[in-house]
Protein backbone atom coordinates (compact mmCIF):
# COMPACT_ATOMS: atom_id res chain seq x y z
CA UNK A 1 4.97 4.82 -18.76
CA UNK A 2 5.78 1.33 -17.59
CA UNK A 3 2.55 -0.66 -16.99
CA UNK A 4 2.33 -2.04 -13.83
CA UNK A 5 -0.01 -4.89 -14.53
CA UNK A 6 0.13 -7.50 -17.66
CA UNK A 7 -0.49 -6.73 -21.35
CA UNK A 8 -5.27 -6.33 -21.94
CA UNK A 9 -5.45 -5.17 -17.70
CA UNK A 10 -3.95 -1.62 -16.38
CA UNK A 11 -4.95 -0.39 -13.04
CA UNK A 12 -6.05 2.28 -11.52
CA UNK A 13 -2.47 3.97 -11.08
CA UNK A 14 0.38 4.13 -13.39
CA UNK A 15 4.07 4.93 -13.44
CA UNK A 16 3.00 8.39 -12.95
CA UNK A 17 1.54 7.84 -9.56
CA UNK A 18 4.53 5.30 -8.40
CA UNK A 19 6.37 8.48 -7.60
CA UNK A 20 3.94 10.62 -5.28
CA UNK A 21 5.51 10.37 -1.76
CA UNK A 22 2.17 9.75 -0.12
CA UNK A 23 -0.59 7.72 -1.09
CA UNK A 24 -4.63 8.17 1.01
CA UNK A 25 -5.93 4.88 2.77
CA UNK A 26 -9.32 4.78 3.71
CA UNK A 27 -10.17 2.37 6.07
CA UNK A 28 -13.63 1.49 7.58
CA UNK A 29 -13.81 1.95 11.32
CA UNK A 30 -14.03 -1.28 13.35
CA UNK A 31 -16.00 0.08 16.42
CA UNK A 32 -17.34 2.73 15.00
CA UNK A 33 -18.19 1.94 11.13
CA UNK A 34 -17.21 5.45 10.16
CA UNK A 35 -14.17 6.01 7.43
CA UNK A 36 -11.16 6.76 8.60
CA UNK A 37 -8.37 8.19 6.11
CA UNK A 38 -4.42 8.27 7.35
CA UNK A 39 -1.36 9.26 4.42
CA UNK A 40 1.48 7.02 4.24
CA UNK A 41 4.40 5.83 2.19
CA UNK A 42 3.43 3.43 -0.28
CA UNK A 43 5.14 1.68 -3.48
CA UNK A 44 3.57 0.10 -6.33
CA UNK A 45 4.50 -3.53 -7.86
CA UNK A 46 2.05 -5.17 -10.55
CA UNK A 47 -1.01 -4.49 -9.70
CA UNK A 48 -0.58 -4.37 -5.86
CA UNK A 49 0.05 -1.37 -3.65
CA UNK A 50 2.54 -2.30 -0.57
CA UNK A 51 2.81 0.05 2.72
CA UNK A 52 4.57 -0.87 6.09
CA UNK A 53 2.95 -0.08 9.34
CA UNK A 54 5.41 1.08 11.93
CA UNK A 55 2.94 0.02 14.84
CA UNK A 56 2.80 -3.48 13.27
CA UNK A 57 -0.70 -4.82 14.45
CA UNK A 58 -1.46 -2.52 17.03
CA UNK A 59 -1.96 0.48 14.25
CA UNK A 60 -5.35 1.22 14.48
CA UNK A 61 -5.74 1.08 10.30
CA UNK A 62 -4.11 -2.25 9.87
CA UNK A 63 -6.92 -3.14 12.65
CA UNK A 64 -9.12 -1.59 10.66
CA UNK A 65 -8.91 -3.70 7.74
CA UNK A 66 -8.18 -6.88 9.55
CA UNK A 67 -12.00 -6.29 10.60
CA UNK A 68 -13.33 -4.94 6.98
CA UNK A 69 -10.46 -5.28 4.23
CA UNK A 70 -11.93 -3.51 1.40
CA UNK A 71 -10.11 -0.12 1.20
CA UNK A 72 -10.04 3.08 -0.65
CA UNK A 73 -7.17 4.47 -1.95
CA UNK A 74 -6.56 7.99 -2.95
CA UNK A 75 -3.09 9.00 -4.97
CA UNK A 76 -3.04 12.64 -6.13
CA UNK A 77 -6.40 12.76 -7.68
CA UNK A 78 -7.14 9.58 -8.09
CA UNK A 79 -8.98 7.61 -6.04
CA UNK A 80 -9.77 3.80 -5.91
CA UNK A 81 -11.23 0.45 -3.82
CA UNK A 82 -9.20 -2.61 -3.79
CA UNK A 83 -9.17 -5.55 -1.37
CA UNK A 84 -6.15 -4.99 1.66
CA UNK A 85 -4.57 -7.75 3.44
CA UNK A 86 -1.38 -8.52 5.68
CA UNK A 87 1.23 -9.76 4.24
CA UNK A 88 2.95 -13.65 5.19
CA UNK A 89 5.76 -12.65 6.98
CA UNK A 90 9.03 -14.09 5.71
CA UNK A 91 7.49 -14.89 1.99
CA UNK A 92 9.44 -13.52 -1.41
CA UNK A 93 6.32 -10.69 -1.23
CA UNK A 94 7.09 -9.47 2.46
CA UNK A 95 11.12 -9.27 1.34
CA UNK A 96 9.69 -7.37 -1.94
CA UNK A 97 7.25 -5.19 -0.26
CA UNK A 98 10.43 -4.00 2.00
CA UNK A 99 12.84 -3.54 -0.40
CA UNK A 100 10.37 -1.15 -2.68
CA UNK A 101 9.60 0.71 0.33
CA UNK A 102 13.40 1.22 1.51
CA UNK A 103 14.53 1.78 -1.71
CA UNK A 104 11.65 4.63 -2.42
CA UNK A 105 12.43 6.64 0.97
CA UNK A 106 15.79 5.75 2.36
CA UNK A 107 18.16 8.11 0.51
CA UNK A 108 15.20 11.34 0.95
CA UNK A 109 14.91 10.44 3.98
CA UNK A 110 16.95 12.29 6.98
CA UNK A 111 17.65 9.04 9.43
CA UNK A 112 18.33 5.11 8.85
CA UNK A 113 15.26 3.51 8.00
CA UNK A 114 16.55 -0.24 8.27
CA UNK A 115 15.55 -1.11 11.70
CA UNK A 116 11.59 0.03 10.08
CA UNK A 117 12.07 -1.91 7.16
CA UNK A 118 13.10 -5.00 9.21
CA UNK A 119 10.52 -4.64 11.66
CA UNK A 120 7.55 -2.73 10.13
CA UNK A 121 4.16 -5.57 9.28
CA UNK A 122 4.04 -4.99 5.51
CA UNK A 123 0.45 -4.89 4.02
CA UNK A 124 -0.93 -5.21 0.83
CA UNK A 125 -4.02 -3.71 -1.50
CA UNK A 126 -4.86 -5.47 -4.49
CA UNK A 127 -6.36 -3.92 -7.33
CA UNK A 128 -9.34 -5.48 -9.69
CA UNK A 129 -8.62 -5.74 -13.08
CA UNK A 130 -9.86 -3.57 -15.10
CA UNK A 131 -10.52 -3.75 -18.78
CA UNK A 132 -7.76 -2.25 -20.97
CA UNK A 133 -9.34 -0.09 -24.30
């Protein structure tokens, strides 16, 4: 498996995990407190997972973590925190984040996926290192 982070740190996914179609994102309620878990497309890059949120800032998760960034993340049966945050839009890491994402779901998916791609707010979760064996 490719390692997604640099040689003495792995995370808490692998190569393996890259592939699922949907990851878990638990996000802590900003009214209410409570956890709130949506699925979504997702693609991994060193160390940092990458989604796009259709409803830009008005999705209620990416509100969510505005308010209280740390996260959980859930892929298959694994299941880890990590610190989310909105991409810069118009950096090299928005461009990236889009391009994984397109290039992961466009040719499954039934439609044209550019216009979300162009549009969609990309968001990040970062990872903490954690101690290779």
């Amino acid at each position: 498996m490719e390692p997604l982070r640099t040689k003495g740190e792995r995370m808490p996914f692998d190569a393996r995990h890259a592939v699922d179609l949907f990851c878990y994102l638990t996000t802590t309620g900003r009214v209410t407190g409570k956890p709130h878990e949506i699925e979504i497309w997702f693609a991994l890059r060193h160390g940092t997972l990458y989604m796009l949120s259709g409803g830009g800032d008005g999705a209620d998760w990416v509100q969510n973590l505005r308010k209280t960034p740390a996260v959980c993340i859930r892929i298959a049966e694994t299941a880890t925190s990590g610190i989310a945050r909105v991409v810069d839009a118009g950096t090299e890491e928005d461009a990236l984040a889009r391009r994984l994402l397109l290039a992961k779901y466009q040719q499954g998916y039934g439609g044209d996926l550019s216009g979300w791609g162009r549009t969609a707010l990309a968001v990040a979760v970062d990872f903490a290192a954690v101690s290779g064996d």
